[in-house]
N, C-alpha and C. Protein backbone atom coordinates (compact mmCIF):
# COMPACT_ATOMS: atom_id res chain seq x y z
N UNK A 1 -10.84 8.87 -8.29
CA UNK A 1 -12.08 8.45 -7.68
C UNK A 1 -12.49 9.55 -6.70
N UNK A 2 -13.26 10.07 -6.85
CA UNK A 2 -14.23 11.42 -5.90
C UNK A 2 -14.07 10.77 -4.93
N UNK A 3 -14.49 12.14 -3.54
CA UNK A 3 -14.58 11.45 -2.35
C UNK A 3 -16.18 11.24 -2.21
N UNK A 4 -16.81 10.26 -1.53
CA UNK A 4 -18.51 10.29 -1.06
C UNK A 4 -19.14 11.84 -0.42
N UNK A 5 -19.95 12.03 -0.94
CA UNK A 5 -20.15 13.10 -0.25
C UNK A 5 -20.77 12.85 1.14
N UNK A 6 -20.74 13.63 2.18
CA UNK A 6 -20.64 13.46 3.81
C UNK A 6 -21.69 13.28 4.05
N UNK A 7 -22.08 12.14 5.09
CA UNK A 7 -23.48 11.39 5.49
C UNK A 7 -23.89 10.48 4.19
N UNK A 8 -22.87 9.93 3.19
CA UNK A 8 -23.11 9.28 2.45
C UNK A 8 -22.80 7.82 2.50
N UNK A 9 -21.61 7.75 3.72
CA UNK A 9 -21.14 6.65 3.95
C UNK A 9 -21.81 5.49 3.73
N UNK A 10 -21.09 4.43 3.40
CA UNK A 10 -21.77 3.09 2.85
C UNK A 10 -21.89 2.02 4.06
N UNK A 11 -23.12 1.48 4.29
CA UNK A 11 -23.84 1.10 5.02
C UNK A 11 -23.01 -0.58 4.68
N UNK A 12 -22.83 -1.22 6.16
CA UNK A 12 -22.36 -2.74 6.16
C UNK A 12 -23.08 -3.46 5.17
N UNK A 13 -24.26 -3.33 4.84
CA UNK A 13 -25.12 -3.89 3.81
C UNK A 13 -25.29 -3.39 2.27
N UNK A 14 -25.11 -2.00 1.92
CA UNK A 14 -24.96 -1.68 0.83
C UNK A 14 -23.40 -2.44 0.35
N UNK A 15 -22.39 -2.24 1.29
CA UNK A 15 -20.62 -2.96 0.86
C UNK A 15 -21.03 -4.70 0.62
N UNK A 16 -22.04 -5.12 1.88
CA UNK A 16 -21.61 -6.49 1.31
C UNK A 16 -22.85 -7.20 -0.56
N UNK A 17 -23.84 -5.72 -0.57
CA UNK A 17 -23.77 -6.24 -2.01
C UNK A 17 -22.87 -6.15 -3.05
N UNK A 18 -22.09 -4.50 -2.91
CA UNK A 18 -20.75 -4.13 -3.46
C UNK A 18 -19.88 -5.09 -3.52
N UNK A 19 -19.92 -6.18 -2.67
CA UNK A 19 -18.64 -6.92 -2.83
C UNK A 19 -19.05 -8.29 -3.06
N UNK A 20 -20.90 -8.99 -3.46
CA UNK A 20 -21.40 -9.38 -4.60
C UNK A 20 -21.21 -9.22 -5.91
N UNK A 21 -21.59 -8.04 -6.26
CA UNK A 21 -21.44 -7.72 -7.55
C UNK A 21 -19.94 -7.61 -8.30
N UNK A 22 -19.01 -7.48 -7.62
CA UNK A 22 -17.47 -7.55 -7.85
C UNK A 22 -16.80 -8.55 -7.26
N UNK A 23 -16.47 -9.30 -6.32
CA UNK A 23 -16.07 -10.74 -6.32
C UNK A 23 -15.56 -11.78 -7.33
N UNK A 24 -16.27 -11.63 -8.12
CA UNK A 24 -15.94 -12.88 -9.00
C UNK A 24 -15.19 -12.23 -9.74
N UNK A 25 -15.52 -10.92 -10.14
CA UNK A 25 -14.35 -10.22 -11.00
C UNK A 25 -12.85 -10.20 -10.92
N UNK A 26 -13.36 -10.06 -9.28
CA UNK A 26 -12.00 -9.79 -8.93
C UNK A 26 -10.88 -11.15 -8.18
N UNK A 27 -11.86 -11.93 -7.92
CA UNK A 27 -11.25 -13.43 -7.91
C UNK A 27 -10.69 -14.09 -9.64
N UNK A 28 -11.51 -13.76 -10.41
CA UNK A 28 -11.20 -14.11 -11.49
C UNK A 28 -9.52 -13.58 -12.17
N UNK A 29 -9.71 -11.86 -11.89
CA UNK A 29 -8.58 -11.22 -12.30
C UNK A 29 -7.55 -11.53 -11.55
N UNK A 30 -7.68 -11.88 -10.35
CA UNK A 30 -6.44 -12.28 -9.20
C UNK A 30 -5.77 -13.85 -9.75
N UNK A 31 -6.36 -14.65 -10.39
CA UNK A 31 -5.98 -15.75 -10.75
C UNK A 31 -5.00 -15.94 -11.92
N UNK A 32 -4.80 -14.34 -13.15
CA UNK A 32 -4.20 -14.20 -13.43
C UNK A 32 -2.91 -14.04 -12.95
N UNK A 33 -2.28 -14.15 -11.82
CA UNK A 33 -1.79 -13.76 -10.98
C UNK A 33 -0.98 -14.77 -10.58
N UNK A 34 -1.80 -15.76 -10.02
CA UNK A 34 -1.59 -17.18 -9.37
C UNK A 34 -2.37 -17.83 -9.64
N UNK A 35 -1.78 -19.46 -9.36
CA UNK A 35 -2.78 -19.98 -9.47
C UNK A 35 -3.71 -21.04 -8.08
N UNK A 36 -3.25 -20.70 -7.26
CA UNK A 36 -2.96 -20.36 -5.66
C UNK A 36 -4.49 -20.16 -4.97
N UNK A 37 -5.50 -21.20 -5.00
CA UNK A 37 -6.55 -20.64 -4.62
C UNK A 37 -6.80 -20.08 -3.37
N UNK A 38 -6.39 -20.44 -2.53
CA UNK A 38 -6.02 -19.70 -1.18
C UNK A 38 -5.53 -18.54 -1.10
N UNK A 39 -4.44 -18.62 -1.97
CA UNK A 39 -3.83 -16.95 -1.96
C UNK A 39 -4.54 -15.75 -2.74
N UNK A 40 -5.83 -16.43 -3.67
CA UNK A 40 -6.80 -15.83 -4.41
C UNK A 40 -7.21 -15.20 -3.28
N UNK A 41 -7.46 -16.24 -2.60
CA UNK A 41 -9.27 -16.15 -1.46
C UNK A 41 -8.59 -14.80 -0.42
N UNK A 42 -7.27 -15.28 -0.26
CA UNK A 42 -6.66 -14.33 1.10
C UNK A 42 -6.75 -13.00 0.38
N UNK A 43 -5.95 -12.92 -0.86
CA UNK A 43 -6.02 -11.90 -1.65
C UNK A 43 -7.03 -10.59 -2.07
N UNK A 44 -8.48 -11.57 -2.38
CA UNK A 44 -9.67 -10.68 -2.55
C UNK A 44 -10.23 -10.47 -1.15
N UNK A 45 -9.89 -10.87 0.02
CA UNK A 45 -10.84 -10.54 0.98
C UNK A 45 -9.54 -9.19 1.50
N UNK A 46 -8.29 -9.62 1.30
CA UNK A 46 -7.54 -8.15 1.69
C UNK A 46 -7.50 -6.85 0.41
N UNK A 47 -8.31 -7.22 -0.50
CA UNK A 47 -8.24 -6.56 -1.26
C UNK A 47 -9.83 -5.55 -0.95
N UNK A 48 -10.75 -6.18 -0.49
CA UNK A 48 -12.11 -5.78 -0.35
C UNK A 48 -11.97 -5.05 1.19
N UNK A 49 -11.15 -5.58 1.98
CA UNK A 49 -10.80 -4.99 3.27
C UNK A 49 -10.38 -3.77 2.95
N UNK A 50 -9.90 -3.23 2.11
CA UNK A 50 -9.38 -2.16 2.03
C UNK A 50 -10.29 -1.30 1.35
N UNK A 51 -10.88 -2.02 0.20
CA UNK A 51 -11.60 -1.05 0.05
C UNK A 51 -13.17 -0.16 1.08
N UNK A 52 -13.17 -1.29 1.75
CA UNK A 52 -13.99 -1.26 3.56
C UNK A 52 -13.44 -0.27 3.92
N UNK A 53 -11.97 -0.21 4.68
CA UNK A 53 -11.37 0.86 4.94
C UNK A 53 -11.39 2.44 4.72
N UNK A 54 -11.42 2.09 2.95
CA UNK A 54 -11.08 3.72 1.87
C UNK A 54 -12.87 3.82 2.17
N UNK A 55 -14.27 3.64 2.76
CA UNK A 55 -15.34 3.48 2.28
C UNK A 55 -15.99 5.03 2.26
N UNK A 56 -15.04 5.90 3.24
CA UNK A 56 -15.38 7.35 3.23
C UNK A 56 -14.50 8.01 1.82
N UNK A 57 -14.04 7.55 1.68
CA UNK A 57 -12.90 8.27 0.30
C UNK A 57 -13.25 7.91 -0.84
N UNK A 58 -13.90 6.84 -0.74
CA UNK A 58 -14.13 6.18 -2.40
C UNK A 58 -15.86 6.51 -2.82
N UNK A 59 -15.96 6.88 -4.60
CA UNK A 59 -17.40 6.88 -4.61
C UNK A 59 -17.44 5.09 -5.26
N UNK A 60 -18.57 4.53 -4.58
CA UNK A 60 -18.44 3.28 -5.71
C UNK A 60 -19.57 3.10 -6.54
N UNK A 61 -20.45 4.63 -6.78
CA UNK A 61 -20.92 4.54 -8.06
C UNK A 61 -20.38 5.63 -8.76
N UNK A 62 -19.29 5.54 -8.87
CA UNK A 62 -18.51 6.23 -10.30
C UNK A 62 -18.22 5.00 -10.79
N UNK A 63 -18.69 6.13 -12.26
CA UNK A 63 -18.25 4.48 -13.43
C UNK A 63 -16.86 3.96 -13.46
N UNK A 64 -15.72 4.42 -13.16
CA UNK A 64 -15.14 3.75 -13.20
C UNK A 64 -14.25 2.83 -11.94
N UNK A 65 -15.52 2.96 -10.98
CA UNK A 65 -15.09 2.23 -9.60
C UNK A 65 -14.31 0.73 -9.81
N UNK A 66 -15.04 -0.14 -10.89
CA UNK A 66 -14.63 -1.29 -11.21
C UNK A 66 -13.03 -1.56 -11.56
N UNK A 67 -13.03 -0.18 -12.28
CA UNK A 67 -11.44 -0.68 -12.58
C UNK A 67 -10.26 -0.06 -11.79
N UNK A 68 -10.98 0.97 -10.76
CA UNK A 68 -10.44 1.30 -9.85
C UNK A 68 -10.35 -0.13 -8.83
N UNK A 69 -10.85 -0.70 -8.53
CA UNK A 69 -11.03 -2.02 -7.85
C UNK A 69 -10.40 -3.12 -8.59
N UNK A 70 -10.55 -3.62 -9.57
CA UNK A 70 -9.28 -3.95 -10.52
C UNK A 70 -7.87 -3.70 -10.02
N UNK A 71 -7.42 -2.44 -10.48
CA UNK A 71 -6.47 -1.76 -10.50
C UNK A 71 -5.56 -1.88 -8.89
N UNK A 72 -6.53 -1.85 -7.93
CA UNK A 72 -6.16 -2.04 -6.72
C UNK A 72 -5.66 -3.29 -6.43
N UNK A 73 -6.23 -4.51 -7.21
CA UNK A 73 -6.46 -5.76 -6.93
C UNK A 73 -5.26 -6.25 -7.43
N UNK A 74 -4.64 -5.96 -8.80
CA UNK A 74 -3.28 -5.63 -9.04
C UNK A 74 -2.21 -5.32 -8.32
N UNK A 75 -2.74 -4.02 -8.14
CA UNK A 75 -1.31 -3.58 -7.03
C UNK A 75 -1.14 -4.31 -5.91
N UNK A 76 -2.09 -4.95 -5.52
CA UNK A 76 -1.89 -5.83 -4.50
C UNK A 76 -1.25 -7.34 -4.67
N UNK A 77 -1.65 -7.68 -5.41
CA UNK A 77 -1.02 -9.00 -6.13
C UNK A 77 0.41 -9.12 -6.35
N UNK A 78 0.81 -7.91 -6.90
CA UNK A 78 2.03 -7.42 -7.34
C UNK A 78 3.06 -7.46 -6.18
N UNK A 79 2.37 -6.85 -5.01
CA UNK A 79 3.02 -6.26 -4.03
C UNK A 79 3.57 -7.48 -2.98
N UNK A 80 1.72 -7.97 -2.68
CA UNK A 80 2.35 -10.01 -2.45
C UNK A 80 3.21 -10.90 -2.91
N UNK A 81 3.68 -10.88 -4.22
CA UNK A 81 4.43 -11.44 -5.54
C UNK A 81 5.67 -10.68 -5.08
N UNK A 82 5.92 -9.68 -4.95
CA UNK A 82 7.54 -9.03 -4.93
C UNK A 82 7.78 -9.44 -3.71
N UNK A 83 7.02 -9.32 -2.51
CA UNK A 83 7.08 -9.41 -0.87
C UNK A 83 7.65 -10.80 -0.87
N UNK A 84 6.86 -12.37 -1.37
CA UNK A 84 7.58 -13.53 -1.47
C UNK A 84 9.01 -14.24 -2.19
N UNK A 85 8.71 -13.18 -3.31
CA UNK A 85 10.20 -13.36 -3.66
C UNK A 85 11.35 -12.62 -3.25
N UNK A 86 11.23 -11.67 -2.39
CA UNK A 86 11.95 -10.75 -1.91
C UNK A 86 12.00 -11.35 -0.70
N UNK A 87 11.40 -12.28 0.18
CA UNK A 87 11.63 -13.15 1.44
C UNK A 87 11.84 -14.28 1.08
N UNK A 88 11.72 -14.63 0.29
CA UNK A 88 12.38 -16.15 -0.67
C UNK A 88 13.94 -16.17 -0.62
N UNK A 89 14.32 -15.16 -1.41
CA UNK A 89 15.53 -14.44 -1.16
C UNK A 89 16.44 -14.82 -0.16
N UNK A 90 15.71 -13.54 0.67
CA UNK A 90 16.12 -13.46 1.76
C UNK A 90 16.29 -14.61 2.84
N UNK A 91 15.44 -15.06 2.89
CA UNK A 91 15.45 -16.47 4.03
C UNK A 91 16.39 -17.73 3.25
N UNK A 92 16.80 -17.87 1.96
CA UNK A 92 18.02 -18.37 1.44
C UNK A 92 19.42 -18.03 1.67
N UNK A 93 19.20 -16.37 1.82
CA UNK A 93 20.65 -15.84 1.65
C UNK A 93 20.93 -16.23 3.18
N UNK A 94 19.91 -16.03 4.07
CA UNK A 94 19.81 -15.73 5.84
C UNK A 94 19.82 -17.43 6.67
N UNK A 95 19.35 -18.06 5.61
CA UNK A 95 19.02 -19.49 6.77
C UNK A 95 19.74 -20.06 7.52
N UNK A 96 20.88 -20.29 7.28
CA UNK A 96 22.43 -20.47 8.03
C UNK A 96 22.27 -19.50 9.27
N UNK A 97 21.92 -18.13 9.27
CA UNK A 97 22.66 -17.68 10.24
C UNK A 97 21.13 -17.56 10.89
N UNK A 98 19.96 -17.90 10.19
CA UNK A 98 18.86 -18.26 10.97
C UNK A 98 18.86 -19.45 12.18
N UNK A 99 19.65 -20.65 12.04
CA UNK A 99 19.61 -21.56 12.66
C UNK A 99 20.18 -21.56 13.89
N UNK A 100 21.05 -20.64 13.69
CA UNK A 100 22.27 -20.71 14.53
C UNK A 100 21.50 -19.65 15.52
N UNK A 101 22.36 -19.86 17.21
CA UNK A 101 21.46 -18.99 18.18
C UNK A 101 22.70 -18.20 18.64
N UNK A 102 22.52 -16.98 18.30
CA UNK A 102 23.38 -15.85 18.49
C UNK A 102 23.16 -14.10 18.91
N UNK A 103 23.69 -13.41 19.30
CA UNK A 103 23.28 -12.23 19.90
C UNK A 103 22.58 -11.48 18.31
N UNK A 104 22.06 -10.32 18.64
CA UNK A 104 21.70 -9.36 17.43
C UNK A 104 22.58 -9.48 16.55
N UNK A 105 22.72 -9.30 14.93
CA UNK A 105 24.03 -8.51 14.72
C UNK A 105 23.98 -7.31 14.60
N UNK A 106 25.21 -6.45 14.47
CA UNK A 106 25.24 -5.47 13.80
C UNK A 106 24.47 -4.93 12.68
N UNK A 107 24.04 -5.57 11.70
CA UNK A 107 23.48 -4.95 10.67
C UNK A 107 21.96 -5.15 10.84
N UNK A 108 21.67 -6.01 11.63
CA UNK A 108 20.50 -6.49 12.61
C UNK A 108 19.86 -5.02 13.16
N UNK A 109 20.52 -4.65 13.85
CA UNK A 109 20.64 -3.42 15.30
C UNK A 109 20.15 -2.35 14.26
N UNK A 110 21.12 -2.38 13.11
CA UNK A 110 20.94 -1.08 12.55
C UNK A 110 20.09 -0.78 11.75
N UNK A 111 19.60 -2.04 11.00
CA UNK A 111 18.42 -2.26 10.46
C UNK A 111 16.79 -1.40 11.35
N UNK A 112 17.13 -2.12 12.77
CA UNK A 112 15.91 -1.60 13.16
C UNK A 112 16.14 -0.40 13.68
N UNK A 113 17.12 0.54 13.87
CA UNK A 113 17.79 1.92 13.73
C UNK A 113 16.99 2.29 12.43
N UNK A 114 17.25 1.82 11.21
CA UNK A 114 16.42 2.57 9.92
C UNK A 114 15.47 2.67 10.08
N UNK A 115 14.74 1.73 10.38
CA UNK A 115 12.84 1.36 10.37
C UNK A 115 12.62 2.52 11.47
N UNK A 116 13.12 2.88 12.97
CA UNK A 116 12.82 3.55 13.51
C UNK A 116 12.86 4.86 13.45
N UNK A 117 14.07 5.10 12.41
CA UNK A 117 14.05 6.69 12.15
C UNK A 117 13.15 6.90 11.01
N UNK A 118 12.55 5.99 9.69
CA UNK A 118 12.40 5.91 8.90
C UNK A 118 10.40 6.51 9.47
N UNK A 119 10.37 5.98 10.86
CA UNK A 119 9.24 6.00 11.17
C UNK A 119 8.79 7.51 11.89
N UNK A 120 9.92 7.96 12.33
CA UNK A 120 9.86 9.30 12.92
C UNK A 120 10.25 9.94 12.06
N UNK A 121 10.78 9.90 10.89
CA UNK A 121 10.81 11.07 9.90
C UNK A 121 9.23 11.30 9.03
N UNK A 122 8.65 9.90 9.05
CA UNK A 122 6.95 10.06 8.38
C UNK A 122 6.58 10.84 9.38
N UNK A 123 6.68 10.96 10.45
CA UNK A 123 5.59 11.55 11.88
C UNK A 123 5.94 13.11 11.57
N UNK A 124 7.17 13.52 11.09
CA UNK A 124 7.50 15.01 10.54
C UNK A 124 6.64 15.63 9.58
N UNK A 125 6.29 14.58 8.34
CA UNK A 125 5.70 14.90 7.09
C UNK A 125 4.06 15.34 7.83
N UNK A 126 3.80 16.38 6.82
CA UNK A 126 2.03 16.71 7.02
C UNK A 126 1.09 15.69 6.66
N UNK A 127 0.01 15.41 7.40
CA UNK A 127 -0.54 14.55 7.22
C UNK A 127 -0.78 14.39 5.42
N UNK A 128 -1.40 15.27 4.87
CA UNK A 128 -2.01 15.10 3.31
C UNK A 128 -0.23 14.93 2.26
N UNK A 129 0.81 15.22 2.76
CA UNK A 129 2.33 15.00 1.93
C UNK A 129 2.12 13.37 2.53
N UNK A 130 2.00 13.35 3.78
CA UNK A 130 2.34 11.60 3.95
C UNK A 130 1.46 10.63 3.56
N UNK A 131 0.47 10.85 2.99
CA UNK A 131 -0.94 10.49 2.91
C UNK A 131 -0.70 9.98 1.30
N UNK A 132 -0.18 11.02 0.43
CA UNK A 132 0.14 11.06 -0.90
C UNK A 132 1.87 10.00 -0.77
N UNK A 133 2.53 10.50 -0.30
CA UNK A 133 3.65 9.79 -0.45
C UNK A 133 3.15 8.37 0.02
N UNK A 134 2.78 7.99 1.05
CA UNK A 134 2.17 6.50 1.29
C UNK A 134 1.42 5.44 -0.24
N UNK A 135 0.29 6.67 -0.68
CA UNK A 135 0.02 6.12 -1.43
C UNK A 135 0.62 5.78 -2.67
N UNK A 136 1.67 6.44 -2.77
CA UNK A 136 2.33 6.20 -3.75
C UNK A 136 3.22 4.69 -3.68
N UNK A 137 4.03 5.11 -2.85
CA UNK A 137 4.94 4.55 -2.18
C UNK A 137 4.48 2.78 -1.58
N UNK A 138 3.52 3.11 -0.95
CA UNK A 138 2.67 1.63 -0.01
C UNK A 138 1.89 0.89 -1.14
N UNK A 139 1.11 2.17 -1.41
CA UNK A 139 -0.20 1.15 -2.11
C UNK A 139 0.27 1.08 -3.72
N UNK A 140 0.91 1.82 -3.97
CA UNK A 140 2.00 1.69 -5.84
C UNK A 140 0.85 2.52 -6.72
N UNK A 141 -0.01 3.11 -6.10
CA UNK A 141 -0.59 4.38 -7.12
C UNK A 141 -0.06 5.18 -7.94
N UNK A 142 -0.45 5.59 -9.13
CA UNK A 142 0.39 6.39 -10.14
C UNK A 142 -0.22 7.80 -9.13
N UNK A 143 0.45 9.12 -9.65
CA UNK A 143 0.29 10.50 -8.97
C UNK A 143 -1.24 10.61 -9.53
N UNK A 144 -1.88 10.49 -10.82
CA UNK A 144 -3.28 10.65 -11.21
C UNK A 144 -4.06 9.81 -10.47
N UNK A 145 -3.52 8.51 -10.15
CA UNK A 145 -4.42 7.91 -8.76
C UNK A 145 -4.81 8.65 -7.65
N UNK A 146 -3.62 8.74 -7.15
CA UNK A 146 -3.27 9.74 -5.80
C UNK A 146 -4.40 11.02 -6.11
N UNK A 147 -4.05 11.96 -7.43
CA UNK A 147 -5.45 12.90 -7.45
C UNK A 147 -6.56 12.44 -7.32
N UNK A 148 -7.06 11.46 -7.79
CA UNK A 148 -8.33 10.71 -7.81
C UNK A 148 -8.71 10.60 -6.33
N UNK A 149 -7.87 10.00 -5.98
CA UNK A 149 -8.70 9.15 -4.27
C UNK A 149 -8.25 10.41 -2.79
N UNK A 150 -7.47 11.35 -3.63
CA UNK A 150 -7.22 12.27 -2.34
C UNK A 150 -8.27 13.68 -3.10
N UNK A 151 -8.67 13.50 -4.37
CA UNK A 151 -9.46 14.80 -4.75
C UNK A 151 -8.69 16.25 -4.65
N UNK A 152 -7.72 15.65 -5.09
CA UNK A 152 -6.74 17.21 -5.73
C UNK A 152 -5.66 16.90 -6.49
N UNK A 153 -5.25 18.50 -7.30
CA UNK A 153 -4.81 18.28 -8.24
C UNK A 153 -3.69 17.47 -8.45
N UNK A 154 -2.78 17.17 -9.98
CA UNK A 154 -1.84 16.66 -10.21
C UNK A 154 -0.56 17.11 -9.59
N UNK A 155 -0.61 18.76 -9.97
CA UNK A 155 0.39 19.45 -9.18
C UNK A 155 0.82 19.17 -7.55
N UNK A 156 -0.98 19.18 -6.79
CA UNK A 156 -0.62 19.37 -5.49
C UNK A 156 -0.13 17.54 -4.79
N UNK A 157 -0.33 16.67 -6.08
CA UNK A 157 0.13 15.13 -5.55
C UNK A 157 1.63 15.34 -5.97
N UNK A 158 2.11 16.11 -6.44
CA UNK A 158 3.88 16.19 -7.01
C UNK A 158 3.99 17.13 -5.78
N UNK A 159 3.34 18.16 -5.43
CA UNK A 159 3.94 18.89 -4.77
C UNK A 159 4.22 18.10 -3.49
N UNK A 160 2.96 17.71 -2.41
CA UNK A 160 3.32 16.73 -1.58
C UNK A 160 3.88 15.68 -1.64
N UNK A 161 4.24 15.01 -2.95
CA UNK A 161 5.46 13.84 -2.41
C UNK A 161 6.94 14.51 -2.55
N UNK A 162 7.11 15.55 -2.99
CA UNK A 162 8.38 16.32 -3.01
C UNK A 162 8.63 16.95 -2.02
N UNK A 163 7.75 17.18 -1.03
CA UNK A 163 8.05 17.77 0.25
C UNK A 163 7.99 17.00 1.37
N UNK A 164 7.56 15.45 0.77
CA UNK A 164 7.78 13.79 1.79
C UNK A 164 9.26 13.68 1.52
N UNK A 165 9.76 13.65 0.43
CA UNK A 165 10.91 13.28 -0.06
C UNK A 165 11.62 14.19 0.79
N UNK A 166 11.99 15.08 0.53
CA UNK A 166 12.85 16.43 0.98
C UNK A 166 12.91 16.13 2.70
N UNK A 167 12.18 16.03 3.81
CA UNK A 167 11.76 15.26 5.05
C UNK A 167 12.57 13.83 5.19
N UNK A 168 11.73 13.16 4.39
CA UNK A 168 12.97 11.93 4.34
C UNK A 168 14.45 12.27 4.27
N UNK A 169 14.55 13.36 3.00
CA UNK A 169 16.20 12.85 2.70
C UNK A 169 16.98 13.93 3.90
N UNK A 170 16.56 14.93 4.31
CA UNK A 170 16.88 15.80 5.63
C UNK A 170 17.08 14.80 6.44
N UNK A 171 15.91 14.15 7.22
CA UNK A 171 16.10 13.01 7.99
C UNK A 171 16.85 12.34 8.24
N UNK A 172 16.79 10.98 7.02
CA UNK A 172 17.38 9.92 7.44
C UNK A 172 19.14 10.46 6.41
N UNK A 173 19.37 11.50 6.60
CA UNK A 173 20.31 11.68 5.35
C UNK A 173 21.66 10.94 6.33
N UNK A 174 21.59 10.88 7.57
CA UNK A 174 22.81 10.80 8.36
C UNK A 174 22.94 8.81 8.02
N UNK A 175 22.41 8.06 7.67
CA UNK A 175 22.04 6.84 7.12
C UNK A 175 22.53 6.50 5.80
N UNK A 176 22.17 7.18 5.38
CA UNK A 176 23.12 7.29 3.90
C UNK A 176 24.27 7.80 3.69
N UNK A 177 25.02 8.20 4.15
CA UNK A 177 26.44 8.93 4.29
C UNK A 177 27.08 7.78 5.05
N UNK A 178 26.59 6.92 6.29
CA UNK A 178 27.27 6.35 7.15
C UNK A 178 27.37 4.77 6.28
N UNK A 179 26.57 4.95 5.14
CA UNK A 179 26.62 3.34 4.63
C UNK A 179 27.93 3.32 3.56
């Protein structure tokens, strides 16, 4: 997806016909999903939020904005769907020691030890490597996505997530050895 060209930005009123004309599409396609009307409704308005967000990055009259918006609407679904069963999980395996009132644990402590280095090793990466690795990584874009919505090549979306990676594994490498 091209970027808009500059002073093109989309006006609060041009987005909320944009998100007329696609709505139902994308409520419709989300239902494949679930059947969860609430989690539809939460779904397409965080799905349209974002594309609010991307509104300098995205063209949304390229033809194939729709299924770029689609496609997004997916990855998001997906991502909600793994997130609940992956805390489903978790709050089964955990509830016992949820109830109970006890200091940190250990794996507690160190947990937020990961998240914190995990967070200062992104602050290392260049903005456009972390930008690409995010999107990969956060939003579940294929690397031809990533060219699309960052407007460069295939190479330079491999090249920057290989030099996110390489940062990370320098980084947090003392984390992985200690586990």
């Amino acid at each position: 997806m091209k970027r808009r060209s500059a002073g093109s930005m989309l006006t609060r009123e041009q987005f909320d016909r944009l998100f007329n004309k696609y709505v139902d599409d994308v409520v419709s396609f989300l239902y494949t999903y679930t059947s969860d009307s609430a989690r539809v409704k939460d779904w397409t308005q965080e799905v349209f939020i974002k594309m609010w967000r991307k509104r300098e990055r995205i063209d949304f009259d390229h033809p194939a904005f729709k299924s770029y918006l689609l496609k997004t609407a997916r990855n998001h679904a997906l991502k909600k769907l793994k997130r609940a069963k992956r805390y489903d999980r978790w709050l089964e395996e955990n509830l016992e020691k949820l109830t109970q009132v006890e200091p940190q644990s250990e794996s507690a402590a160190r947990s937020t030890e990961v998240r914190e280095a995990y967070s200062v090793a992104l602050s290392k990466i260049s903005n456009r490597a972390r930008r690409a690795y995010l999107l990969s990584r956060e939003e579940g874009l294929t690397y031809t996505e990533i060219a699309e919505v960052m407007d460069i090549s295939l190479k330079t979306v491999e090249t920057h997530i290989s030099k996110a990676l390489n940062v990370l594994r320098e980084e947090l490498g003392d984390f992985s050895r200690n586990n």
